[in-house]
C-alpha atoms as a PDB file:
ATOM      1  CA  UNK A   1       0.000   0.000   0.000  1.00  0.00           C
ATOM      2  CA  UNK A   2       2.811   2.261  -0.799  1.00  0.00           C
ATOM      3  CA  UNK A   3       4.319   1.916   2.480  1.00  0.00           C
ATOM      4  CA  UNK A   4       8.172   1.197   2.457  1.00  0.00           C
ATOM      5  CA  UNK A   5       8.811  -0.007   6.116  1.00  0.00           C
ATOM      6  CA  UNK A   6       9.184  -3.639   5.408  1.00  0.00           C
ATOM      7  CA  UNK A   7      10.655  -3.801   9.185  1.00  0.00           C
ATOM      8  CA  UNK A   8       7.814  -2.959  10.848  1.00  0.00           C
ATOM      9  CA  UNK A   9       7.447  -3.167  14.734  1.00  0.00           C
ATOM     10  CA  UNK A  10       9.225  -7.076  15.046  1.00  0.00           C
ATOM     11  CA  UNK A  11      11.193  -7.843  12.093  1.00  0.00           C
ATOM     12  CA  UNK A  12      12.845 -11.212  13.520  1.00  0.00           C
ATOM     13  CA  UNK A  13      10.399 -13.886  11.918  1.00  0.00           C
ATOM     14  CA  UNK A  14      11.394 -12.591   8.376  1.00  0.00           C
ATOM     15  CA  UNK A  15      14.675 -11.986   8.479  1.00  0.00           C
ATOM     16  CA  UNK A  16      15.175 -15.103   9.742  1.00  0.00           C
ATOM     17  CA  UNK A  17      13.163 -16.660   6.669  1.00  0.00           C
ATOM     18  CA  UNK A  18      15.273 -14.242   4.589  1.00  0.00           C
ATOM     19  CA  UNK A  19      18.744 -15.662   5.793  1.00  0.00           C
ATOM     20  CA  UNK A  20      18.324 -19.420   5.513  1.00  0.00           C
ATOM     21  CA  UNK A  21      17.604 -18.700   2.036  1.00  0.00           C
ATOM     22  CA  UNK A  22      19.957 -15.983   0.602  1.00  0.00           C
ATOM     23  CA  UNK A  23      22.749 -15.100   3.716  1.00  0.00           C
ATOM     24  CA  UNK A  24      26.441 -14.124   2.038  1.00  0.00           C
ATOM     25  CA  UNK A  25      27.809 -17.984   2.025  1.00  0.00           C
ATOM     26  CA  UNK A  26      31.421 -18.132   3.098  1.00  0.00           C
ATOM     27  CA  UNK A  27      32.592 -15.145   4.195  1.00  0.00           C
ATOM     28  CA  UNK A  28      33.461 -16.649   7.880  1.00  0.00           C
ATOM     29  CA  UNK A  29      30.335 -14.880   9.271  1.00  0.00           C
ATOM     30  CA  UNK A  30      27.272 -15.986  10.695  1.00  0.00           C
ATOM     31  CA  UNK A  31      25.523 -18.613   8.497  1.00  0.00           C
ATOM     32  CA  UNK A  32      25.754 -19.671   4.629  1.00  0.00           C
ATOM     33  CA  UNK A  33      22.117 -19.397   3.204  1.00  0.00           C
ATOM     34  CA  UNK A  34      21.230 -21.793   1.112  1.00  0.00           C
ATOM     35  CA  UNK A  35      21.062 -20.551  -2.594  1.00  0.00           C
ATOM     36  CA  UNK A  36      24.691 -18.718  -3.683  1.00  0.00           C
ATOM     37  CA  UNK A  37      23.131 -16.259  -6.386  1.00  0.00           C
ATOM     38  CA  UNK A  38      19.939 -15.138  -5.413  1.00  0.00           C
ATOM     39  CA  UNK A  39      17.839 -11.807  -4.847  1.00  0.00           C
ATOM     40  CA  UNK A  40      15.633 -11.437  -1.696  1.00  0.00           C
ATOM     41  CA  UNK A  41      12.387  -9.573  -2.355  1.00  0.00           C
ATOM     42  CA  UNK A  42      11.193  -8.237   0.567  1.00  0.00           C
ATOM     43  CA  UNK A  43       7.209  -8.035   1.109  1.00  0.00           C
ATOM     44  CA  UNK A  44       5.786  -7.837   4.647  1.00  0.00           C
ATOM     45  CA  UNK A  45       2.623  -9.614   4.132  1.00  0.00           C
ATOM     46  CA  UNK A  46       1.246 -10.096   7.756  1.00  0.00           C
ATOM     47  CA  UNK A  47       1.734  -8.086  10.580  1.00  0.00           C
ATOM     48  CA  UNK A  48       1.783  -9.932  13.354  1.00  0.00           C
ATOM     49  CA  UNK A  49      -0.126 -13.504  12.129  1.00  0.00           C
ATOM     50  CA  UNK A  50      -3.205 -14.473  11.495  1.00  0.00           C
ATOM     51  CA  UNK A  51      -2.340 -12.735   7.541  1.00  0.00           C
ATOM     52  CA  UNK A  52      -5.795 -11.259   5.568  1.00  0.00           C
ATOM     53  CA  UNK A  53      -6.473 -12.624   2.458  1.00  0.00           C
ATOM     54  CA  UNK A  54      -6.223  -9.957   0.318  1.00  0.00           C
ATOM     55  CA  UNK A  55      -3.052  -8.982   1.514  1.00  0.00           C
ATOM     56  CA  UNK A  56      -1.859 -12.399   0.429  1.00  0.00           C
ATOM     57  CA  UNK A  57      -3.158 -12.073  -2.621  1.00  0.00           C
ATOM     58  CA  UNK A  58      -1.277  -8.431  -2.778  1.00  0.00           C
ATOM     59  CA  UNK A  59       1.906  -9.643  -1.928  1.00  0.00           C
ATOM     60  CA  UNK A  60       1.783 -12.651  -4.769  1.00  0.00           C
ATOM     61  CA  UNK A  61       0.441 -10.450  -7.255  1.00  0.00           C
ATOM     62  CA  UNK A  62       3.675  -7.691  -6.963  1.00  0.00           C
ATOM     63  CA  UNK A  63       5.851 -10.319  -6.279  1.00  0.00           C
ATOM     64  CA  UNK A  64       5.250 -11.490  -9.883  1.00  0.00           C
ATOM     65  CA  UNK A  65       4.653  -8.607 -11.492  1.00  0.00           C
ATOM     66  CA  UNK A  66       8.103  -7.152  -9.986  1.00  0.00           C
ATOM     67  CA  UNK A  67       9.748 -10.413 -11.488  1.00  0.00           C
ATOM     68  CA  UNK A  68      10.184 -12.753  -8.495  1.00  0.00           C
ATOM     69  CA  UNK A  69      10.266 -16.625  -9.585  1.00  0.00           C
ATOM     70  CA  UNK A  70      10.002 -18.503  -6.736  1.00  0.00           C
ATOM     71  CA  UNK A  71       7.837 -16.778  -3.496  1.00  0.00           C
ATOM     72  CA  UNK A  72       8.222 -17.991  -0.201  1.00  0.00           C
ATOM     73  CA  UNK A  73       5.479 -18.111   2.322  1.00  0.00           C
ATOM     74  CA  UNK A  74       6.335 -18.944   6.123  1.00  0.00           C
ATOM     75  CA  UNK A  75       2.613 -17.870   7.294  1.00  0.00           C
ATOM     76  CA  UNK A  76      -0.691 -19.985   7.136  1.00  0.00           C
ATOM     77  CA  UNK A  77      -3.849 -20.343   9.437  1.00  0.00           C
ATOM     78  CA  UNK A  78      -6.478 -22.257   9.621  1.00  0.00           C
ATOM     79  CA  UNK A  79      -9.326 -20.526   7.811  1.00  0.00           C
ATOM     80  CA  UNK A  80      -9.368 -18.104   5.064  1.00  0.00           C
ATOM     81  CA  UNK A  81     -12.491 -15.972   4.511  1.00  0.00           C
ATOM     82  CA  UNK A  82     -11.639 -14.484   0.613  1.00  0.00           C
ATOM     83  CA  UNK A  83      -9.707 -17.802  -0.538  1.00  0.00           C
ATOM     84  CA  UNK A  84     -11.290 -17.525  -4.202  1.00  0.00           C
ATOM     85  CA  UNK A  85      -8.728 -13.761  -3.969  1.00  0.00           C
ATOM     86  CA  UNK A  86      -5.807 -15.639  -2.813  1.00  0.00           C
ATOM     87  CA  UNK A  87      -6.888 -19.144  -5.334  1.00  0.00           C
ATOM     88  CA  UNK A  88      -6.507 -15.766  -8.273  1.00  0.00           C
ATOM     89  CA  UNK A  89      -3.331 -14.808  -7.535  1.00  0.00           C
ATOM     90  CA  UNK A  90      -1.971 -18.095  -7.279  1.00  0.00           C
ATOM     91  CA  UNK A  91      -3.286 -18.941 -10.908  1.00  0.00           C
ATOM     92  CA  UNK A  92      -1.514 -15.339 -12.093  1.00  0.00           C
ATOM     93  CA  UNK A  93       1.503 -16.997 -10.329  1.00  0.00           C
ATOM     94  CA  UNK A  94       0.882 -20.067 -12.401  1.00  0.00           C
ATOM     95  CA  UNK A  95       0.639 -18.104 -15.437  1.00  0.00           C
ATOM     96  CA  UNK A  96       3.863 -16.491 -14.993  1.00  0.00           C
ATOM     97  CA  UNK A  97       6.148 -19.629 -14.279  1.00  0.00           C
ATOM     98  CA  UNK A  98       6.695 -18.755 -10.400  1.00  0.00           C
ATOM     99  CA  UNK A  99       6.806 -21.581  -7.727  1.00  0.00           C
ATOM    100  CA  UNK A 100       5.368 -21.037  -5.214  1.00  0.00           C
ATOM    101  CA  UNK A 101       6.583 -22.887  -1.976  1.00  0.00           C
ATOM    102  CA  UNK A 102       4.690 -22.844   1.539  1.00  0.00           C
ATOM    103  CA  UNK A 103       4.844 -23.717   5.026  1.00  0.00           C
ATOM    104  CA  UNK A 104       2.261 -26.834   6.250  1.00  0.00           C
ATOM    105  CA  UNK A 105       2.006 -25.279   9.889  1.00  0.00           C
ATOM    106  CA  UNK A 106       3.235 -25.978  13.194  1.00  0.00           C
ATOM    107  CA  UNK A 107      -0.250 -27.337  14.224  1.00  0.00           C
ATOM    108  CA  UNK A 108       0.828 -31.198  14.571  1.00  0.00           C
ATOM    109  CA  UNK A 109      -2.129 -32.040  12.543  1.00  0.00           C
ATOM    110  CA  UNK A 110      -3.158 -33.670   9.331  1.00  0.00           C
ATOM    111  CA  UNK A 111      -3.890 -31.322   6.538  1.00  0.00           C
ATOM    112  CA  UNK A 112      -5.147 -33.790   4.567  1.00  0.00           C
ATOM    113  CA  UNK A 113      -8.061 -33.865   6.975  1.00  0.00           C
ATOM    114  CA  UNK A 114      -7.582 -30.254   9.023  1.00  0.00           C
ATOM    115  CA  UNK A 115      -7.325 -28.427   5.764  1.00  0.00           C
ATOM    116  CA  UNK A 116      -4.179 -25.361   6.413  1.00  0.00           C
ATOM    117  CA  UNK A 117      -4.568 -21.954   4.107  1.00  0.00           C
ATOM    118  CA  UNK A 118      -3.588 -20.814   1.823  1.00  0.00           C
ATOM    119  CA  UNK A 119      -3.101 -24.074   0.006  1.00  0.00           C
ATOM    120  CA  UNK A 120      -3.039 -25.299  -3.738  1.00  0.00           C
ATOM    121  CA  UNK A 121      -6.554 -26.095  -4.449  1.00  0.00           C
ATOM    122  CA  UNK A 122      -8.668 -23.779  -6.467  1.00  0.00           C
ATOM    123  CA  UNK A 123     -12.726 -23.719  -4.932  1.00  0.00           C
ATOM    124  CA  UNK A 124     -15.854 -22.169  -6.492  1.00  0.00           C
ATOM    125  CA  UNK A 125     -17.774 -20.108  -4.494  1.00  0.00           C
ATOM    126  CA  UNK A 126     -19.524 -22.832  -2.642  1.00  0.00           C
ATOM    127  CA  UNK A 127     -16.086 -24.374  -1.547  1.00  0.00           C
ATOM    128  CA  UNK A 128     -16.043 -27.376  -4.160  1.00  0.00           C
ATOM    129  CA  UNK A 129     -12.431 -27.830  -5.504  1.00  0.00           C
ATOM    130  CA  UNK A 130     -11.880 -26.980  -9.180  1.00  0.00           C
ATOM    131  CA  UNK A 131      -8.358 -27.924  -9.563  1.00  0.00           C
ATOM    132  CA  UNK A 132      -5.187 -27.273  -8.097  1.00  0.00           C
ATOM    133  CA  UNK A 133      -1.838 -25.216  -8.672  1.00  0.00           C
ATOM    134  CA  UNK A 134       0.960 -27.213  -9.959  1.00  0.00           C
ATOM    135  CA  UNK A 135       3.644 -25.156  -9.259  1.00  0.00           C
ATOM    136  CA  UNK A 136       3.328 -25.150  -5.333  1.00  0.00           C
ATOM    137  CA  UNK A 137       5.383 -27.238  -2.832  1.00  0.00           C
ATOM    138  CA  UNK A 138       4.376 -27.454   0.698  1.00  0.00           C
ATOM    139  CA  UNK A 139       6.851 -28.361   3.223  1.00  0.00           C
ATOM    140  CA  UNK A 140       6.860 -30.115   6.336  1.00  0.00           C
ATOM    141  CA  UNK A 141       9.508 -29.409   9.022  1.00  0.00           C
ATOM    142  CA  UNK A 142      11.969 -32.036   9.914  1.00  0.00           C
ATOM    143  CA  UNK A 143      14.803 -32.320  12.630  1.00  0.00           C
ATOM    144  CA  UNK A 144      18.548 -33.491  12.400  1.00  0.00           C
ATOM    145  CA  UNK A 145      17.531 -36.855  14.323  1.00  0.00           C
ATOM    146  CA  UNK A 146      17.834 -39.996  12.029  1.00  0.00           C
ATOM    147  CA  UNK A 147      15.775 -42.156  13.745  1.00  0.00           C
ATOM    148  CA  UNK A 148      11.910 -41.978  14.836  1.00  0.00           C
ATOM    149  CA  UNK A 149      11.723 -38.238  15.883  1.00  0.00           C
ATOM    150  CA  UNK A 150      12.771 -37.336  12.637  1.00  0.00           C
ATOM    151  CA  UNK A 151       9.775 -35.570  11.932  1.00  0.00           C
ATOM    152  CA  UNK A 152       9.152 -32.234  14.249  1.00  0.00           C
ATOM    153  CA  UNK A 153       6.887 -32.741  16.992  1.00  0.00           C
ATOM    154  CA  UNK A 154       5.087 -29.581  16.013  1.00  0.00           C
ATOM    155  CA  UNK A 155       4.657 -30.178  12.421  1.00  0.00           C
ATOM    156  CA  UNK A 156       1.704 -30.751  10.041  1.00  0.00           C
ATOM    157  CA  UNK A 157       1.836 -33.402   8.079  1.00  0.00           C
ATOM    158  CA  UNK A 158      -0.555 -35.132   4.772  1.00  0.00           C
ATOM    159  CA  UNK A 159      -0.019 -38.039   2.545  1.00  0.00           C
ATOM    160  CA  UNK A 160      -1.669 -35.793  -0.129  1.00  0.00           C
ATOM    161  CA  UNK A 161      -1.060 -32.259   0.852  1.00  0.00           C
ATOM    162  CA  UNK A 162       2.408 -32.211   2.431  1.00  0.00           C
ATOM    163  CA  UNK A 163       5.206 -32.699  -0.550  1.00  0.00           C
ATOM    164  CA  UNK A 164       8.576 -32.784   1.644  1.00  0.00           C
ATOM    165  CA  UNK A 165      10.010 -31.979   4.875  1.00  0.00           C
ATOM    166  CA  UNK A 166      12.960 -30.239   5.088  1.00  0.00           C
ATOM    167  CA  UNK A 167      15.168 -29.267   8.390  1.00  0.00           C
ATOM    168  CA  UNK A 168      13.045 -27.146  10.403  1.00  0.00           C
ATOM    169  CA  UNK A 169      14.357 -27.826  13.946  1.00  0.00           C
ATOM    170  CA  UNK A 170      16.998 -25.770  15.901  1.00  0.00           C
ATOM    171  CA  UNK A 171      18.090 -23.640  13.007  1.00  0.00           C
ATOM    172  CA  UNK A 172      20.355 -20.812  12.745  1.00  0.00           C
ATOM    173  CA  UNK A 173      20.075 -17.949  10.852  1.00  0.00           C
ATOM    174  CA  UNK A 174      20.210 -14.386  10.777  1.00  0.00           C
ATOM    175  CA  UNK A 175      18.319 -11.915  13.009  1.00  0.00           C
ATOM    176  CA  UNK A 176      17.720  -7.936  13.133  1.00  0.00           C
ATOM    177  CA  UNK A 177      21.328  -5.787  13.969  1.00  0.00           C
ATOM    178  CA  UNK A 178      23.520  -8.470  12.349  1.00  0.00           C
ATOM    179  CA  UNK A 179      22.945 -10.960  15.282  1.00  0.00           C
ATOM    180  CA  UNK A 180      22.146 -14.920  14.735  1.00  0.00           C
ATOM    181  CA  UNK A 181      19.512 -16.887  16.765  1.00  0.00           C
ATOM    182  CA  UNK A 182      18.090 -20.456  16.135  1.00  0.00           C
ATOM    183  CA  UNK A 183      14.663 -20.781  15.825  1.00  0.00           C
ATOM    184  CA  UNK A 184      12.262 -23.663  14.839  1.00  0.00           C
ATOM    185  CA  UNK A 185       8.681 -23.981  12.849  1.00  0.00           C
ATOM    186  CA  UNK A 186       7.770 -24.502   9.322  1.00  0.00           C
ATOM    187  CA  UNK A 187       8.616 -21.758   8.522  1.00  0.00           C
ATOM    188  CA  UNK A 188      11.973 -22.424   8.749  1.00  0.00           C
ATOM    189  CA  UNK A 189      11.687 -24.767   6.303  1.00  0.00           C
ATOM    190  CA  UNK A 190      10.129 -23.510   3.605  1.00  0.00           C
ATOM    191  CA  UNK A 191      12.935 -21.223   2.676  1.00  0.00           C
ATOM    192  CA  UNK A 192      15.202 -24.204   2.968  1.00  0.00           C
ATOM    193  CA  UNK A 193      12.744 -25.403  -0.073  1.00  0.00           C
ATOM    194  CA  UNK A 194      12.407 -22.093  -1.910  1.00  0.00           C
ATOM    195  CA  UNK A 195      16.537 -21.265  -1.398  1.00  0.00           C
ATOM    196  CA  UNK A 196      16.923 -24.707  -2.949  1.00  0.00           C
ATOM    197  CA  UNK A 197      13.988 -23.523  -5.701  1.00  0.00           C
ATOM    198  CA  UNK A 198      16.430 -20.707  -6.041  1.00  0.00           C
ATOM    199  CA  UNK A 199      19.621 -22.548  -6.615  1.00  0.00           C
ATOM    200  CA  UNK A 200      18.446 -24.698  -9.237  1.00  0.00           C
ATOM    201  CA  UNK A 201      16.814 -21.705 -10.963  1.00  0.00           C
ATOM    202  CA  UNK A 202      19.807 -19.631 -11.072  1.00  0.00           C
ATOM    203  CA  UNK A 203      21.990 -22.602 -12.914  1.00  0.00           C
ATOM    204  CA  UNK A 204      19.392 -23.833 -14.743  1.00  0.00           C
ATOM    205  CA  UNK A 205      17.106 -20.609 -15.872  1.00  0.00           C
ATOM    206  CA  UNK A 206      16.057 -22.979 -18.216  1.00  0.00           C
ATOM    207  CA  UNK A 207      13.385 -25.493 -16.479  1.00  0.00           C
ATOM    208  CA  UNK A 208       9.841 -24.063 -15.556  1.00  0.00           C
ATOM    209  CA  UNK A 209       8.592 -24.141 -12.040  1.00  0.00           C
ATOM    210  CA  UNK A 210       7.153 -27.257 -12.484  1.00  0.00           C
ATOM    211  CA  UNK A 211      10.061 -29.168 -13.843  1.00  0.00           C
ATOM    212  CA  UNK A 212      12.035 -27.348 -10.825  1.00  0.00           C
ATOM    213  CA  UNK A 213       9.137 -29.230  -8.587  1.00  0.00           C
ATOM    214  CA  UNK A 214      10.025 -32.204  -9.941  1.00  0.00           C
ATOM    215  CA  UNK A 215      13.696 -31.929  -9.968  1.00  0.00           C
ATOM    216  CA  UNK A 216      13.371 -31.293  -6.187  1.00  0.00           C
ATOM    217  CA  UNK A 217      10.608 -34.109  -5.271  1.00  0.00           C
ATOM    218  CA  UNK A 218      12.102 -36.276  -6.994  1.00  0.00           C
ATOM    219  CA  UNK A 219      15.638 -36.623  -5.433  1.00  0.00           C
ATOM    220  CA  UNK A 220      14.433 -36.931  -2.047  1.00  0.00           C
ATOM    221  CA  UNK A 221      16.460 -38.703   0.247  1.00  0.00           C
ATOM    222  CA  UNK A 222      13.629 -41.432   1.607  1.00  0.00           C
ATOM    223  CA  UNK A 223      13.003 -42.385   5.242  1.00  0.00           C
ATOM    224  CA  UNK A 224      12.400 -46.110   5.625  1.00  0.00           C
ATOM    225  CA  UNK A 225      12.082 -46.115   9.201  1.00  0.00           C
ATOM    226  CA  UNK A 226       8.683 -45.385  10.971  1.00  0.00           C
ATOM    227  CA  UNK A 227       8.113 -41.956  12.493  1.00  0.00           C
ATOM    228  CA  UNK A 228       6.570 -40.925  15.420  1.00  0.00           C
ATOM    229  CA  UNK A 229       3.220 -38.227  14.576  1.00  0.00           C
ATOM    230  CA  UNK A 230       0.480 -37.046  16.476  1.00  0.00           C
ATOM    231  CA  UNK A 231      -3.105 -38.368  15.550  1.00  0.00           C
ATOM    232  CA  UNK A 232      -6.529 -36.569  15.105  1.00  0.00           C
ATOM    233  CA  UNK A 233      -7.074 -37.898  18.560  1.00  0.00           C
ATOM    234  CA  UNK A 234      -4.015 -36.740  20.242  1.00  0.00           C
ATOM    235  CA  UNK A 235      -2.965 -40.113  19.893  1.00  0.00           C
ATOM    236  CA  UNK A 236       0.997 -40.989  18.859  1.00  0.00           C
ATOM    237  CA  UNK A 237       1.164 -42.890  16.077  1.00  0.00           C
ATOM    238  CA  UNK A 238       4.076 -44.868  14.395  1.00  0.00           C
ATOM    239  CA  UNK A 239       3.795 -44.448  10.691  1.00  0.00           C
ATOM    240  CA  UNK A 240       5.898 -44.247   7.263  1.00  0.00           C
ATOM    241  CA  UNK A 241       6.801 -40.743   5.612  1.00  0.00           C
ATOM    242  CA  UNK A 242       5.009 -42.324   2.811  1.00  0.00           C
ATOM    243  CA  UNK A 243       2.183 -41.791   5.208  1.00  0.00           C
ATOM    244  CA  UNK A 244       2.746 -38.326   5.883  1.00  0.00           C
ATOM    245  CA  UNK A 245       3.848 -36.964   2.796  1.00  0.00           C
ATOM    246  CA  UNK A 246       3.562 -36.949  -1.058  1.00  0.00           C
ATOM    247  CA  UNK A 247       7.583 -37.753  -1.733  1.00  0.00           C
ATOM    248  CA  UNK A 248       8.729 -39.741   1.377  1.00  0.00           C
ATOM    249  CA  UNK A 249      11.715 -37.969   2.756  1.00  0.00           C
ATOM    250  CA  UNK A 250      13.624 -35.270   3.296  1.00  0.00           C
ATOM    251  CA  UNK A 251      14.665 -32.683   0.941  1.00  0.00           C
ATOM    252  CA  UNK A 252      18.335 -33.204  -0.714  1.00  0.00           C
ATOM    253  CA  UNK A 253      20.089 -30.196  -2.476  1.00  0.00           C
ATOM    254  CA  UNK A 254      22.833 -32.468  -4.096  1.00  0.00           C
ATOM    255  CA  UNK A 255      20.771 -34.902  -5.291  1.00  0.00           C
ATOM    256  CA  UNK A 256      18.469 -31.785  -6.729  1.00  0.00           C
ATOM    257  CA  UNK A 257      20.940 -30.536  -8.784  1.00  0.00           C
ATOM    258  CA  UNK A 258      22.027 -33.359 -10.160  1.00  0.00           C
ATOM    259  CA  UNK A 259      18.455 -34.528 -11.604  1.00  0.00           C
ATOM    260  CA  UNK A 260      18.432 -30.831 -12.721  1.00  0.00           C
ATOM    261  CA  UNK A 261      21.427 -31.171 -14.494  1.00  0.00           C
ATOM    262  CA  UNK A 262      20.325 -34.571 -16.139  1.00  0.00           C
ATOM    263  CA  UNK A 263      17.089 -32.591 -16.998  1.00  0.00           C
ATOM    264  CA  UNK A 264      18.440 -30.160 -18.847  1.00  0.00           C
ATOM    265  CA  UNK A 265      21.047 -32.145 -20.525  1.00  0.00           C
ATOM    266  CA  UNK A 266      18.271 -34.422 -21.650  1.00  0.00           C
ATOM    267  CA  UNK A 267      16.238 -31.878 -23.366  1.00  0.00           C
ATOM    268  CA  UNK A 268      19.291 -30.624 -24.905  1.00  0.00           C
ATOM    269  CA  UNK A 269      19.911 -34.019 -26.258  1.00  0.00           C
ATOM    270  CA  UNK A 270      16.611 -34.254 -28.267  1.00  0.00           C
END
């Protein structure tokens, strides 16, 4: 709204988001962001939580109109009033190549059956899905444990909504006044996803937002050993990532690149 104070009165949440994708990577300080050649775009979409729709929508609209080609969002709630004006912009995203990449939520629930917003599906007025956005990843939050806790306590999960976790546990990363400070959510990582998103863009400008998607799903590293969640009745269960999520593991960078690589070289090839 024409308003240039993207700081705003607590400025820690996004600059947080903002370093595990893009911080200066080694130059001996602080942490190395993910993605090596990348421009951070700075929109302050919510406040203070609990986002409005139509500011969503907004902040998707100029992010794509001012060029950005993947958008991360580390915000989501659990009902959305105007979802038809966010379900708009997403489509404009769509029709401009941009991946969009989002946070599942830090309720511990099932979005599969506790539905999380904003989200890929498209609905009519009435609420009935009419499709779905293909160039959207949403990201579960993992932690650095290789066994049964692997999956974050706090995170939402979905065997048909959630795509990938990533690490979202204990993570460090830039703060306000050049400081550092770990912090833990979803949110975290989704710009693990979207830096990655980033990475593979800038070496590959070549691949659409889909067939970065793909390149990303499908080089997971999988988890073959149960996982501890919590159920829709509080209870724990003991289940496989397959259960949980679209892909079955954790997100892998190298591996990324490489089927990127292999992408483009086979294109090139016909």
């Amino acid at each position: 709204y024409g308003n240039p104070d993207v700081v705003g009165p607590d400025a820690d949440h996004g600059t947080h988001v903002a370093g595990i994708i893009g911080a200066v990577r080694n130059n001996g300080i602080g942490i190395n962001g993910v993605a090596d050649n990348v421009r951070i775009m700075v929109l302050r979409t919510v406040p203070d939580g609990d986002e409005r729709d139509k500011d969503v929508a907004n902040s998707i609209r100029y992010a794509v109109e001012n060029g950005a080609k993947v958008i991360n969002m580390s915000f989501g709630k659990a009902f959305s009033k105007d979802k038809q004006v966010v379900d708009d912009a997403v489509r404009f995203a769509m029709e401009n190549d941009v991946l969009l990449v989002h946070a599942a939520g830090n309720d511990g629930q099932d979005n599969d059956s506790t539905p999380n917003f904003p989200n890929r599906h498209y609905v009519d007025s009435l609420g009935i899905n009419q499709g779905e956005a293909e160039a959207w990843i949403e990201v579960g939050a993992s932690s650095w444990k290789n066994d049964n806790e692997i999956v974050a306590t706090f995170s939402n999960y979905g065997k048909r909504s959630v795509d990938v976790f990533a690490p979202g546990v204990a993570i460090n990363s830039t703060m306000p006044g050049s400081t550092y400070k770990e912090q833990q959510g979803t949110s975290m990582a989704s710009p693990v996803v979207a830096g990655l998103a980033a990475l593979i863009r800038s070496y590959y400008p070549q691949l659409t937002a889909v067939q970065v998607k793909q390149a990303i799903l499908d080089s997971v590293t999988p988890i073959t050993q149960r996982v501890k969640v919590t159920g829709p009745d509080g209870q724990k269960l003991r289940v496989t990532m397959r259960d949980i999520c679209v892909t079955g593991g954790i997100v892998n960078a190298y591996n990324a690149l490489q089927l990127a690589e292999k992408m483009v070289a086979e294109a090139a090839a016909r």
